[in-house]
Protein backbone atom coordinates (compact mmCIF):
# COMPACT_ATOMS: atom_id res chain seq x y z
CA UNK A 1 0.00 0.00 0.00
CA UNK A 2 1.47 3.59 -1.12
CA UNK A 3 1.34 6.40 1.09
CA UNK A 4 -1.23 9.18 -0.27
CA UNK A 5 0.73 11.45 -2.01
CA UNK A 6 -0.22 15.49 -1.35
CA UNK A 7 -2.72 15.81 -3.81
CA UNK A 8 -4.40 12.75 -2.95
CA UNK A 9 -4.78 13.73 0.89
CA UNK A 10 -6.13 17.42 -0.32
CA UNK A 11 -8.93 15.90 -1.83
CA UNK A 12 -9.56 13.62 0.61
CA UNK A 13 -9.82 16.05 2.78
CA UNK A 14 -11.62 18.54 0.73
CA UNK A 15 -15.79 17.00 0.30
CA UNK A 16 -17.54 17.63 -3.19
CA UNK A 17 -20.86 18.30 -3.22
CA UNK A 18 -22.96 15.44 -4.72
CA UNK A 19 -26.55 15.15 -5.63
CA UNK A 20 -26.89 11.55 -4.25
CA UNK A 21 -28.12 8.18 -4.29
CA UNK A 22 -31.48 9.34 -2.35
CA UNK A 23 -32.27 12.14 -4.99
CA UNK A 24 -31.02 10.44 -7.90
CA UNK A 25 -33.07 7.36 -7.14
CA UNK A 26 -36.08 9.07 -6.38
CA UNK A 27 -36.10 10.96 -9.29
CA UNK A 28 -36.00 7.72 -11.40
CA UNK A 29 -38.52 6.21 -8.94
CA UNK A 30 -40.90 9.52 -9.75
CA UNK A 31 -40.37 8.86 -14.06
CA UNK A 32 -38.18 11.77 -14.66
CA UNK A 33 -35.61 11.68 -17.18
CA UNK A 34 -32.70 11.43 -16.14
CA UNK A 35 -30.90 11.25 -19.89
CA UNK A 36 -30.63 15.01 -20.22
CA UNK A 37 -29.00 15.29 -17.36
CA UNK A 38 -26.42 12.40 -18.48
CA UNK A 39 -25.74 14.11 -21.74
CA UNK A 40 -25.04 17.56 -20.06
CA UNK A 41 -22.38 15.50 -16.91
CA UNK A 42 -20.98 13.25 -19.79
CA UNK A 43 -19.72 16.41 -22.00
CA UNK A 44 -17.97 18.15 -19.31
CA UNK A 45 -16.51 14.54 -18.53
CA UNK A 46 -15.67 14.26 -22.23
CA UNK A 47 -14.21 17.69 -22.42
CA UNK A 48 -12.57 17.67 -18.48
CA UNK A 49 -14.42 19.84 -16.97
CA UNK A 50 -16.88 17.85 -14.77
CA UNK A 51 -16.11 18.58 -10.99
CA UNK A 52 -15.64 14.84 -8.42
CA UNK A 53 -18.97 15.33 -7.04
CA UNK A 54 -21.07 15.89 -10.63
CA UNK A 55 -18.52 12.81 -11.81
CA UNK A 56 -19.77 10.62 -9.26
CA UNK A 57 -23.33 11.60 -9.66
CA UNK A 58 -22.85 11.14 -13.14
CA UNK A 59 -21.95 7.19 -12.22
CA UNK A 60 -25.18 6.34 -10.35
CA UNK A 61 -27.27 7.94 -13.49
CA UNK A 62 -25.64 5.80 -15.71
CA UNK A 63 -26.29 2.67 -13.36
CA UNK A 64 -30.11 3.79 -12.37
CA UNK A 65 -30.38 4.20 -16.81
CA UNK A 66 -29.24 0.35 -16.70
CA UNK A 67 -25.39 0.39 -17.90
CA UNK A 68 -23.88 -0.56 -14.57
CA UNK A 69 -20.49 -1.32 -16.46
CA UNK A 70 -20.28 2.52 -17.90
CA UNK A 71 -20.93 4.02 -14.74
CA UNK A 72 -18.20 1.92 -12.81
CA UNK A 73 -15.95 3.05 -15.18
CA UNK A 74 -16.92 6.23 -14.61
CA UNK A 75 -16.52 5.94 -11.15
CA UNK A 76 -13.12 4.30 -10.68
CA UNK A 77 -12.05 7.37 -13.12
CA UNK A 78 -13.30 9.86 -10.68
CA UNK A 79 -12.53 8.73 -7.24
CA UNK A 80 -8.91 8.03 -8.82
CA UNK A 81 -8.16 11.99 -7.88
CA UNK A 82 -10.83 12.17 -5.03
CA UNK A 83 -12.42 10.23 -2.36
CA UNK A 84 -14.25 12.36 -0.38
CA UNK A 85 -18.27 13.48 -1.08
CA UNK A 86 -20.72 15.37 1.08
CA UNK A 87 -24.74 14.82 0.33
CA UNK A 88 -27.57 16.98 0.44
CA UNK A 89 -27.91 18.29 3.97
CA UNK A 90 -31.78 19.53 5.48
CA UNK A 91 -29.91 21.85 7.63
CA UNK A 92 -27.91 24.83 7.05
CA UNK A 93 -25.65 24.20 10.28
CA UNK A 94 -25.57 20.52 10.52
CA UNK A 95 -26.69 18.98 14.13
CA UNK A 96 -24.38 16.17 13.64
CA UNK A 97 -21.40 15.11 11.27
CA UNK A 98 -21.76 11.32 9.96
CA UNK A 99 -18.75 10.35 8.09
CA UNK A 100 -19.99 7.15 5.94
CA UNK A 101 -16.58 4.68 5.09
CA UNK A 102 -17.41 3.29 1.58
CA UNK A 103 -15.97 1.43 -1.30
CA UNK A 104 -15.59 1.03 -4.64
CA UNK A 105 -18.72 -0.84 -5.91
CA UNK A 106 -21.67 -0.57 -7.56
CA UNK A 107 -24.66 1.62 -6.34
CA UNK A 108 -26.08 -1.33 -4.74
CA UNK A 109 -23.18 -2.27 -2.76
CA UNK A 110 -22.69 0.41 0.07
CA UNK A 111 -25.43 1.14 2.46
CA UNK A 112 -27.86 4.18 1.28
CA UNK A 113 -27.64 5.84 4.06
CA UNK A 114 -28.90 8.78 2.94
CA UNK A 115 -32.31 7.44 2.66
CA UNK A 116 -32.24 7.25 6.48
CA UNK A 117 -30.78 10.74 7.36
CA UNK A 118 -31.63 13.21 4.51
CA UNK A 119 -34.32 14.69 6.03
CA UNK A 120 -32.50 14.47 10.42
CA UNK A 121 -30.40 17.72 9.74
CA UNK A 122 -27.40 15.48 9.93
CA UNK A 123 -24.65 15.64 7.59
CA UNK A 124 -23.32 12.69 5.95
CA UNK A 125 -19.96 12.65 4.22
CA UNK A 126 -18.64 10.02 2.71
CA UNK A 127 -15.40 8.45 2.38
CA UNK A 128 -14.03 6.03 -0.23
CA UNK A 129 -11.47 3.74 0.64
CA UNK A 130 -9.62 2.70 -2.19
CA UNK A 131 -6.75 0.46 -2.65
CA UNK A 132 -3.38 1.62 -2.50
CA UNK A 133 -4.53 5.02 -1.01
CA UNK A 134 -4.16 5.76 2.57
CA UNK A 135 -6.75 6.90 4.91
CA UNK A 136 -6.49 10.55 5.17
CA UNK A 137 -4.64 12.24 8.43
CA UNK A 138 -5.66 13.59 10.01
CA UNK A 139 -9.29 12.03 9.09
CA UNK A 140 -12.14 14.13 7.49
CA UNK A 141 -14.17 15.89 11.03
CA UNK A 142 -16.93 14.32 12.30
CA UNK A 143 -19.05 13.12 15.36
CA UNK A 144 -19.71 9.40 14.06
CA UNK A 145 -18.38 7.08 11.94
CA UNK A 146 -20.02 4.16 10.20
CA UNK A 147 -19.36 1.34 8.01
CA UNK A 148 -21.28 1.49 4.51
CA UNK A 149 -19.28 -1.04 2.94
CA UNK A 150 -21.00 -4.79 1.63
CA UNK A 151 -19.32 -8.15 2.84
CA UNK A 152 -19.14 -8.91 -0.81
CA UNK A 153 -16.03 -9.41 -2.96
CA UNK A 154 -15.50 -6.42 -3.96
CA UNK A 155 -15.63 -4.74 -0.52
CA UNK A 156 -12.98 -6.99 1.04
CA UNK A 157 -9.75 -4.98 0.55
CA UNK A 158 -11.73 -1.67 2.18
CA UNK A 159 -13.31 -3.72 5.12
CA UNK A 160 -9.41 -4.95 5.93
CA UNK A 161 -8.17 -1.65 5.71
CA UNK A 162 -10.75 0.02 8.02
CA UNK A 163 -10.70 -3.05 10.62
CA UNK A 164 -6.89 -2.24 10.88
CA UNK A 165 -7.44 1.04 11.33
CA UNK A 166 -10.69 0.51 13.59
CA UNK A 167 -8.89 0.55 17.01
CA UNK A 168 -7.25 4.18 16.60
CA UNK A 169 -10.61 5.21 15.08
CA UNK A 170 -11.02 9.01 16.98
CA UNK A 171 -14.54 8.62 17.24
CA UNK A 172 -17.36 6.41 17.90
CA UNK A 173 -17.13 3.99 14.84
CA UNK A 174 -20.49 1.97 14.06
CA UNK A 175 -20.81 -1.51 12.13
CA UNK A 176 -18.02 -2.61 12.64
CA UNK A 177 -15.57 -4.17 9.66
CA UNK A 178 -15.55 -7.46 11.62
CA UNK A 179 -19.09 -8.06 11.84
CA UNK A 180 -19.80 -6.41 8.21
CA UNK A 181 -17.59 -9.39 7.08
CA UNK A 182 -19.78 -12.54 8.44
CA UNK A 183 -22.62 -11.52 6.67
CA UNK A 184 -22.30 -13.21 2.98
CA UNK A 185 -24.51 -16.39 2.21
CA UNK A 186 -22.24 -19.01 3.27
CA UNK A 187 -21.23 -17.37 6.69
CA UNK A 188 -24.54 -16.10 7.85
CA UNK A 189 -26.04 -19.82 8.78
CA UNK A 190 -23.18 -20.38 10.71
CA UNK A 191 -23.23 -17.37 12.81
CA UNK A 192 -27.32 -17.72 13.60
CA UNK A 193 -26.81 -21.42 13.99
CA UNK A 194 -28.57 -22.65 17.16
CA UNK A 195 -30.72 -19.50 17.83
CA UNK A 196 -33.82 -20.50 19.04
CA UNK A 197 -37.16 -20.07 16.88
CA UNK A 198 -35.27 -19.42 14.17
CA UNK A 199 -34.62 -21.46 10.54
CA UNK A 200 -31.58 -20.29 8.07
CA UNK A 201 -30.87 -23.47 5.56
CA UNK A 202 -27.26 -23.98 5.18
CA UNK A 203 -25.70 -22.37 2.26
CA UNK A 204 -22.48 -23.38 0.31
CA UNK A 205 -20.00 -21.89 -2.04
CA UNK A 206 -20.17 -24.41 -4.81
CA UNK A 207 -17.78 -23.70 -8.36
CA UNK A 208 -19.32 -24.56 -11.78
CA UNK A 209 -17.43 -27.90 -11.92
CA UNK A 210 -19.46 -29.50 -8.90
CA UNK A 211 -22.44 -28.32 -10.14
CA UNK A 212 -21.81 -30.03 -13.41
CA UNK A 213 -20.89 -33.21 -11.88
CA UNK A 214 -24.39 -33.36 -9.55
CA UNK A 215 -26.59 -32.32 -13.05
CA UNK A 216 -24.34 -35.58 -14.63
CA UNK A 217 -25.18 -37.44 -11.19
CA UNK A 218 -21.44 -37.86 -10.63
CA UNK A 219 -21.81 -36.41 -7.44
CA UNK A 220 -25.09 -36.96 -5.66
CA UNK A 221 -26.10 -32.96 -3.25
CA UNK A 222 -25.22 -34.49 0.05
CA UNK A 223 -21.47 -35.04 -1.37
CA UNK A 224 -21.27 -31.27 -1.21
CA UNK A 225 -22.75 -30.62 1.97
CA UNK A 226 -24.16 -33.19 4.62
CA UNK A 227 -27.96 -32.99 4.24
CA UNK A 228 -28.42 -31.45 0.74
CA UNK A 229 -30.66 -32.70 -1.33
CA UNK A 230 -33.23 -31.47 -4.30
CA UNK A 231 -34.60 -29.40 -4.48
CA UNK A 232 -32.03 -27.01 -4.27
CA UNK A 233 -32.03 -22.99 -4.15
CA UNK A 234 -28.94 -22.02 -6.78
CA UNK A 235 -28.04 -18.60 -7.43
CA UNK A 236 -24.58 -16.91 -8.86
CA UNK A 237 -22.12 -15.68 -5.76
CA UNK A 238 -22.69 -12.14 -5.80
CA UNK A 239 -25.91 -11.88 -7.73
CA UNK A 240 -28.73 -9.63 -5.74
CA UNK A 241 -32.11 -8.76 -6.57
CA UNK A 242 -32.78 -12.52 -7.87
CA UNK A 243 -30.81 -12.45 -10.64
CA UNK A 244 -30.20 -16.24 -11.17
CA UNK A 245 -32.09 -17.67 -8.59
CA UNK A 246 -33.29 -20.87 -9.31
CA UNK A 247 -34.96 -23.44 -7.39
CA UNK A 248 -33.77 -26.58 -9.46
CA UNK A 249 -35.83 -29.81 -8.61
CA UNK A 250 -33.55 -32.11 -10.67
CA UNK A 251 -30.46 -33.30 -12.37
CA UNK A 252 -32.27 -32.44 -15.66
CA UNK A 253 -33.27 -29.12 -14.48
CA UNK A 254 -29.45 -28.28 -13.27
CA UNK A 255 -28.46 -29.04 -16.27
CA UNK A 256 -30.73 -26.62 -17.90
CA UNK A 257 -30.16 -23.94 -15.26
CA UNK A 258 -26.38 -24.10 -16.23
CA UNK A 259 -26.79 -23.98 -20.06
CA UNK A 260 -27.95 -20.70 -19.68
CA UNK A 261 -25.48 -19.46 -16.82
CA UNK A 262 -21.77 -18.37 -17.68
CA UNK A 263 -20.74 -17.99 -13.76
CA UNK A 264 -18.26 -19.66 -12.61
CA UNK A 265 -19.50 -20.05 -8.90
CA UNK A 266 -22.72 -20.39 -7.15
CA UNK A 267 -24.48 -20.36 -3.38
CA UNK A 268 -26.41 -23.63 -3.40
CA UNK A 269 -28.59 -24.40 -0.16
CA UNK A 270 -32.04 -26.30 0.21
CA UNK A 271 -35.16 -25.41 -0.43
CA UNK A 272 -37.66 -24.80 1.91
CA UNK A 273 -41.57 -24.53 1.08
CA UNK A 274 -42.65 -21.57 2.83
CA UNK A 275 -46.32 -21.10 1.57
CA UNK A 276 -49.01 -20.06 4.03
CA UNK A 277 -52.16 -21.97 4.26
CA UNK A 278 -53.82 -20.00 1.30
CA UNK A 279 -51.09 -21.54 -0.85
CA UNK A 280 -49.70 -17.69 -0.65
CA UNK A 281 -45.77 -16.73 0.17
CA UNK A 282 -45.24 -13.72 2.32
CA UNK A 283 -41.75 -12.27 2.42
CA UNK A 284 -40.59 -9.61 5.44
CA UNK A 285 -38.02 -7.26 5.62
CA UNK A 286 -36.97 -5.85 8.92
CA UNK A 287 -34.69 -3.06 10.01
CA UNK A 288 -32.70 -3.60 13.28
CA UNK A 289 -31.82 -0.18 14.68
CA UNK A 290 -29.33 -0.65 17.79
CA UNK A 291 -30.77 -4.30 18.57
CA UNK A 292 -34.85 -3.27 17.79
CA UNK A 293 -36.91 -4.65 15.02
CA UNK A 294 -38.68 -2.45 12.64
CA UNK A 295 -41.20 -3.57 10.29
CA UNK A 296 -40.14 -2.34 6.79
CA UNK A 297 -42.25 -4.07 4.05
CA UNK A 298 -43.79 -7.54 3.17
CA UNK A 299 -44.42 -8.66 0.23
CA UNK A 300 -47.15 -11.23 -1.16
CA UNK A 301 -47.29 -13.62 -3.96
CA UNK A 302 -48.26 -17.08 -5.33
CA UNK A 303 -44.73 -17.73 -6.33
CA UNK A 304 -41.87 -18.59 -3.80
CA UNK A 305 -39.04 -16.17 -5.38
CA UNK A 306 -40.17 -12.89 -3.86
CA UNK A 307 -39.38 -9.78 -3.44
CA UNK A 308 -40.82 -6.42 -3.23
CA UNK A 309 -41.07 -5.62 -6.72
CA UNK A 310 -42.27 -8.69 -8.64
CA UNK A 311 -45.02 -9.06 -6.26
CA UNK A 312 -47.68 -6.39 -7.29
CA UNK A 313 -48.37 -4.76 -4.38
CA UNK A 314 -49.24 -1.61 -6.13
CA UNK A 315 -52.55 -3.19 -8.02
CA UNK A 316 -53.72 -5.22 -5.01
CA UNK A 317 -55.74 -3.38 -2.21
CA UNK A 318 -56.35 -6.96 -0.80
CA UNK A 319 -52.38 -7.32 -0.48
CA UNK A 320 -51.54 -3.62 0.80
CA UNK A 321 -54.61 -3.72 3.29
CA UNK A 322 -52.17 -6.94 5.22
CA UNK A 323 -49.46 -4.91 4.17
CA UNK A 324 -50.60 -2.30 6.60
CA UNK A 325 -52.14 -4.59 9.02
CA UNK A 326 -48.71 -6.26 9.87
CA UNK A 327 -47.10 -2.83 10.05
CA UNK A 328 -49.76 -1.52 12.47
CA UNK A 329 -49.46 -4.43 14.87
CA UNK A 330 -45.69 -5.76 14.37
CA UNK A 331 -44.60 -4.48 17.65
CA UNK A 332 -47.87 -6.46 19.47
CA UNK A 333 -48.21 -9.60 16.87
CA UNK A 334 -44.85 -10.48 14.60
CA UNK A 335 -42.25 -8.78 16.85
CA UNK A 336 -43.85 -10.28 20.22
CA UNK A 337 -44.32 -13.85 18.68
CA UNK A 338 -40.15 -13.89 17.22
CA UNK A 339 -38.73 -11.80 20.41
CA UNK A 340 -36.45 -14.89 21.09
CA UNK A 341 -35.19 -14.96 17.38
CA UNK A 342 -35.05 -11.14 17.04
CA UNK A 343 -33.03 -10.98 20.09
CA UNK A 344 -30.36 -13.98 19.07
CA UNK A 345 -30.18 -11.97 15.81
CA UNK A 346 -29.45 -8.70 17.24
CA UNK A 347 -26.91 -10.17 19.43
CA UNK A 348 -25.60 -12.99 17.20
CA UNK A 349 -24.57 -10.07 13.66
CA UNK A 350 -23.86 -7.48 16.19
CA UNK A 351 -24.47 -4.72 14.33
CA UNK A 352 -25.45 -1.24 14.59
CA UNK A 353 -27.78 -1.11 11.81
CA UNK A 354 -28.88 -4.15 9.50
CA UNK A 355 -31.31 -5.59 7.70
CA UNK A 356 -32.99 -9.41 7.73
CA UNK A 357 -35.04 -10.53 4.66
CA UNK A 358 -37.60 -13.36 6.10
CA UNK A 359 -40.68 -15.12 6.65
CA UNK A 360 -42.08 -17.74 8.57
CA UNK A 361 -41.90 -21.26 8.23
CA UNK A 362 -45.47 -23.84 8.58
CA UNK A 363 -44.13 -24.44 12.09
CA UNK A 364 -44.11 -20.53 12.96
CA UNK A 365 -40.26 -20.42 12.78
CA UNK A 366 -38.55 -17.32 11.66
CA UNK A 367 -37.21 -18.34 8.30
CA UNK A 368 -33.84 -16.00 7.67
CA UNK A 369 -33.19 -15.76 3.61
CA UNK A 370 -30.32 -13.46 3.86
CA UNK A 371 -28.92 -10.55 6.24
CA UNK A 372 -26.84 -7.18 5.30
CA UNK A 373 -26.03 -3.82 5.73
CA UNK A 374 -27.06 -2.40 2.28
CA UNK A 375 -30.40 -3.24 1.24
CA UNK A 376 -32.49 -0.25 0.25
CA UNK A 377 -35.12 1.17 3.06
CA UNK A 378 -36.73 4.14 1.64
CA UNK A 379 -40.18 6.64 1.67
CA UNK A 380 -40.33 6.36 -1.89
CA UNK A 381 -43.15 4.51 -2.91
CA UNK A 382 -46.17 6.76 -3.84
CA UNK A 383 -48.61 7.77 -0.74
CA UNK A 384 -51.79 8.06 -2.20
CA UNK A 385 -51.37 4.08 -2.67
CA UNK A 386 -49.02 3.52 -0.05
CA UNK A 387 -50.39 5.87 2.77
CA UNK A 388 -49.09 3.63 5.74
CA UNK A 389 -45.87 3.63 3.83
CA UNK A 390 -44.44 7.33 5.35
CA UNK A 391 -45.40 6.97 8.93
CA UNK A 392 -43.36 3.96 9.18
CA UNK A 393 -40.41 4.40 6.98
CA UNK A 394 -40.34 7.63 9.37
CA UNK A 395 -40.04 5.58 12.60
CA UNK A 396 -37.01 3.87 11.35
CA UNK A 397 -35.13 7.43 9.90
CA UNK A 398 -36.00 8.83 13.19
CA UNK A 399 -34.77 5.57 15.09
CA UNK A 400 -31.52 5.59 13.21
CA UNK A 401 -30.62 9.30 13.54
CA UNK A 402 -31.58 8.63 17.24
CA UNK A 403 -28.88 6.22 17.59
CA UNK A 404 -26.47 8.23 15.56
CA UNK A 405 -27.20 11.47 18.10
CA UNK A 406 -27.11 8.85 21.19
CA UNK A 407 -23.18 7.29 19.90
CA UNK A 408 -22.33 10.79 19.48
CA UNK A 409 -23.41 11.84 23.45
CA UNK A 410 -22.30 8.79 24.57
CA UNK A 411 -18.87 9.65 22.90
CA UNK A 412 -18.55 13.15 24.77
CA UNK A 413 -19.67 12.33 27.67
CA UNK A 414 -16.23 9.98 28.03
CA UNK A 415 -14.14 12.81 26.97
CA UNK A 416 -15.56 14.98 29.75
C-alpha cells in the first residue's frame, strides 16, 4: 500500500458536493428523465471539466439508466483523484457530522444511508477507501463514523483496511468491519446457527465444476454438503435482486439452469416450502436499529421467489390492506411472537444497523433468507397508494438518527 501522495490527501480532505443516491433514485422512482441530465455530466466529462462530485453523480445515473459497467468506469475514473463526497444536507448548520466509510462498488453495494438521514439535519460525508490510497490524516471531522461497505467481494480490501485502522478510530465507529464481514450467504447460517425459533438453511460456495458433476449425477447434493438434497435454491455468488435464482428440482433441471449461466461459482442451499395456508408466500423485511426490530415491508405472492417488486403490491388493495395490518401491529403480533429470534439476531450479527429478509416457516419459525447492511429502506413509494408507507419508513429514519445522536453523546460524555 502507497502512502497518499499530497494531492491525494487534499482531496480527501476537501468533500464535493454530490446530488446523491437518495435524490437520484427518487427521481428515477418519480419517471423523470434522467438522460438530459447524463448528456449535459458526460460532455464536461468528455471535455474535463466535470467537478468529483457531478462525476460521481454522473456514475449512479448511468447505473439507475441500466449500464452498470459505464458508470463503474466512470466511477473508478473519478474517485482516482478524489475520495471524499458530502450529500444533500436539510440543515444549514448541521446537528451532527456522519462520516460514511465506503468502497468502490456498484450503487447497490454500500449502504444508502442517505435514505435514512436526509431529512434528520445530519450531515453525511462520505469516504471512499480505495486500494493503494491511505486513509487521510488527520481524518475528514466528524461526530460518528459508520461502516457502509458490503461483505461482498469487492468490498474486502476496504473492510481490511478500516478493521486495521478501527482501534485508533477518533470517534465512535459503528458496524463494525468485523461483523460487516460474516454476513455473505455461506457465513450467515453459521453465525445464527442454534438461535432459538429461528430457521436459516445452510448455504455453500459451490464452483461450476461441482455443479456439473451433480446435473451428470457424478456427485449426488449431500457429497457437497451433509444434508443437501433437491430441491435445491442455486443462485450466482454475488448476484442480488434474484438475478439467477433458481430453485432446481432435478439433475435435468441443473443441467438446464447451467446452459444458460456463464458464472463460474454459485451459493447452493435447500429449499424450503414456505407457503401459508392459502397456498400464498409472504416475504418480510426488517430493520434492526441498535438491537430493535422495525417492520419495513412484506411482500405477497403465489410464487416462492419474492421480493418487493415482482409481487404487485401496487394493483392489489387486498395485499396492501395486510401490508398495513402487519405494520400496524408488528410491535404487538410479529415482533412479540419472534422476540427470542429477534433478540439472538441482534446479538448474534452485532451490528449497529442491518437488515434481515424473512418469513415464517409452517411451524411458525422465523425463516432467515439473507442478512446485510445495504439493502435499500426508503419513503419512496407513492402515498396516495401507499399511505401507511411514510409513517413507518419515518419511525425507522427517526430511530436511526436517534442512535447516531445517542453514539455521538455517549462519545462526549467519556471525553468529559
Amino acid at each position: 500500500m502507497t502512502p497518499a501522495t499530497d494531492a491525494q490527501a487534499g482531496a480527501a480532505r476537501e468533500p464535493a458536493d454530490r446530488i446523491g443516491v437518495a435524490q437520484l433514485a427518487r427521481m428515477s422512482a418519480k419517471g423523470f428523465d434522467l438522460r438530459p441530465l447524463w448528456h449535459v455530466l458526460i460532455n464536461k466529462l468528455l471535455d474535463g471539466t466535470i467537478g468529483p462530485g457531478e462525476g460521481l453523480d454522473l456514475s449512479l445515473i448511468a447505473q439507475l439508466l441500466g449500464d452498470k459497467d459505464a458508470g463503474l468506469a466512470i466511477q473508478q475514473e473519478i474517485l482516482s483523484s478524489h475520495q471524499l463526497y458530502r450529500s444533500p444536507c436539510a440543515a444549514k448548520l448541521p446537528l451532527l457530522r456522519v462520516l460514511a466509510l465506503a468502497a468502490a462498488t456498484d450503487m447497490g453495494g454500500n449502504t444508502p444511508i442517505e435514505f435514512l438521514l436526509e431529512a434528520s439535519g445530519i450531515e453525511v460525508t462520505t469516504l471512499y477507501v480505495l486500494p493503494g490510497i491511505e486513509l487521510p490524516s488527520p481524518l475528514p471531522v466528524h461526530d460518528v463514523a459508520i461502516v457502509i461497505a458490503s461483505d461482498s467481494e469487492e468490498c474486502r480490501d476496504a473492510l481490511r483496511r478500516i478493521d486495521e485502522a478501527a482501534a485508533r478510530w477518533p470517534r465512535p465507529l459503528l458496524n463494525a468491519p468485523q461483523f460487516v464481514a460474516r454476513l455473505d450467504r455461506d457465513k450467515l447460517h453459521r453465525v445464527l446457527d442454534g438461535i432459538a425459533g429461528l430457521e436459516m438453511p445452510r448455504t455453500v460456495a459451490v464452483p461450476r465444476a461441482q455443479l456439473l458433476d451433480i446435473s451428470n449425477a457424478t456427485l449426488a447434493p449431500c457429497d457437497v454438503a451433509a444434508g443437501l438434497s433437491f430441491p435445491l435454491i442455486v443462485r450466482p455468488r454475488g448476484s442480488h435482486a434474484g438475478k439467477g435464482l433458481a430453485k432446481i428440482d432435478d439433475s435435468i433441471a441443473l443441467v438446464r439452469y447451467l446452459a444458460e449461466r456463464q458464472e463460474q461459482d454459485f451459493f447452493v442451499s435447500r429449499f424450503v416450502d414456505y407457503a401459508g395456508a392459502d397456498g400464498l408466500f409472504r416475504k418480510y423485511r426488517l430493520a434492526f436499529v441498535d438491537g430493535r426490530a422495525y417492520a419495513c415491508h412484506m411482500a405477497i405472492a403465489d410464487r416462492w421467489d419474492i421480493w418487493y417488486l415482482n409481487a404487485s403490491m401496487s394493483q392489489s388493495a387486498a395485499k396492501r390492506l395486510e401490508e398495513e395490518r402487519f405494520m400496524r401491529t408488528f410491535d404487538a403480533d410479529f415482533a412479540l411472537r419472534h422476540a427470542t429470534a429477534f433478540a439472538g439476531i441482534a446479538t448474534q450479527i452485532g451490528l449497529d444497523y442491518f437488515i434481515v429478509d424473512c418469513a415464517e416457516t409452517r411451524d411458525d419459525r422465523l425463516l432467515v433468507f439473507e442478512a446485510d447492511n445495504t439493502a435499500i429502506v426508503h419513503d419512496m413509494d407513492p402515498p396516495d397508494t401507499f399511505p401507511y408507507k411514510g409513517p413507518q419508513m419515518r419511525r425507522i429514519f427517526d430511530a436511526f438518527a436517534a442512535m447516531i445522536e445517542r453514539r455521538s453523546r455517549e462519545n462526549q460524555e467519556l471525553a468529559a
